[in-house]
Protein backbone atom coordinates (compact mmCIF):
# COMPACT_ATOMS: atom_id res chain seq x y z
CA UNK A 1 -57.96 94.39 23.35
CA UNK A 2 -56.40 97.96 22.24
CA UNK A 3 -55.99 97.31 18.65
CA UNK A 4 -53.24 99.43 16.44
CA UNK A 5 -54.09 100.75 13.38
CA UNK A 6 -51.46 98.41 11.65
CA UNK A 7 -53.99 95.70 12.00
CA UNK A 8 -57.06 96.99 9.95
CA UNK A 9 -58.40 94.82 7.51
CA UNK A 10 -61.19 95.17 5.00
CA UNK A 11 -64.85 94.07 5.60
CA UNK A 12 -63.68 94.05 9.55
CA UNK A 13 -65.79 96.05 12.30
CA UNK A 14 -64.57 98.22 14.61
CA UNK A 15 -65.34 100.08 17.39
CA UNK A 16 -63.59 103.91 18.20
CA UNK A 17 -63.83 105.35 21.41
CA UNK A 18 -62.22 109.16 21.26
CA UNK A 19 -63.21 111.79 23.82
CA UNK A 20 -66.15 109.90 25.08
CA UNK A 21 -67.78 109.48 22.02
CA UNK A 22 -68.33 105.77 20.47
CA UNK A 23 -68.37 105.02 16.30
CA UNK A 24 -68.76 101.30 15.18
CA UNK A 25 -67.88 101.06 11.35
CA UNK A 26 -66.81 98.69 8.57
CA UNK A 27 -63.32 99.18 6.71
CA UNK A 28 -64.39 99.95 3.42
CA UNK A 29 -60.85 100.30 2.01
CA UNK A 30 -57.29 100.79 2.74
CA UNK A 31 -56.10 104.36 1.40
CA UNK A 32 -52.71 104.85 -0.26
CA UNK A 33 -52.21 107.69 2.24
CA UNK A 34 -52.52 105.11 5.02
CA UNK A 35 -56.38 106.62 5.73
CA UNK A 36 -59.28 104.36 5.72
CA UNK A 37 -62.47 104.64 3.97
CA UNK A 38 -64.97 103.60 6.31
CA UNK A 39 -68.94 103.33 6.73
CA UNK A 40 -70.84 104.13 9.96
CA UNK A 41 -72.74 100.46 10.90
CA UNK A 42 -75.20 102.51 12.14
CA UNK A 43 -75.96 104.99 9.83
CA UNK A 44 -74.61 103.65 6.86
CA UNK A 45 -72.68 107.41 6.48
CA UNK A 46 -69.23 106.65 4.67
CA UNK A 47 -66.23 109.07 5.25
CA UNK A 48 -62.44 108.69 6.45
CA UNK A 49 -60.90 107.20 9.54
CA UNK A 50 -58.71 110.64 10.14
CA UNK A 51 -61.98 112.67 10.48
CA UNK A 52 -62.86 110.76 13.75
CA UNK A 53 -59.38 111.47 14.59
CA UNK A 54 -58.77 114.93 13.24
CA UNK A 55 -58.23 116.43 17.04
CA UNK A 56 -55.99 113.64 18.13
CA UNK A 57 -56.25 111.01 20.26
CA UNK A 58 -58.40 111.44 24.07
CA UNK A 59 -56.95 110.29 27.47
CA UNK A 60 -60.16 107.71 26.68
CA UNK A 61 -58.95 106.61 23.66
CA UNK A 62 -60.01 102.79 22.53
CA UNK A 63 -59.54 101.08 19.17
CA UNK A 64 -60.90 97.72 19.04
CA UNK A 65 -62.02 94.60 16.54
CA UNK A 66 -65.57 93.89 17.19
């Protein structure tokens, strides 16, 4: 299932996959700006959505609930 960002929902996991790199990550909270704080499952690292995005969006490009 490709997964839009319209969907994202707080406490959910997710899994990106941009330019053959993988993140899985909780929604921390839902941003004014429509950006997403997030936190890296496996590092526990917080930061925004955009920044795994920042250099748009790979022919690979995945976005899915886990």
């Amino acid at each position: 299932m490709n997964a839009s960002f319209d969907i994202i929902r707080t406490g959910k996991h997710y899994l990106l996959i941009n330019f053959g790199e993988e993140w899985r990550f909780e929604v921390m909270e839902i941003l004014a700006n429509e950006d997403f704080r997030i936190r890296m499952l496996d590092t526990l690292e917080e930061q925004l959505l955009s920044d795994l995005i920042a250099y748009g969006k790979g022919p690979d490009f995945t976005f899915d609930e886990l």
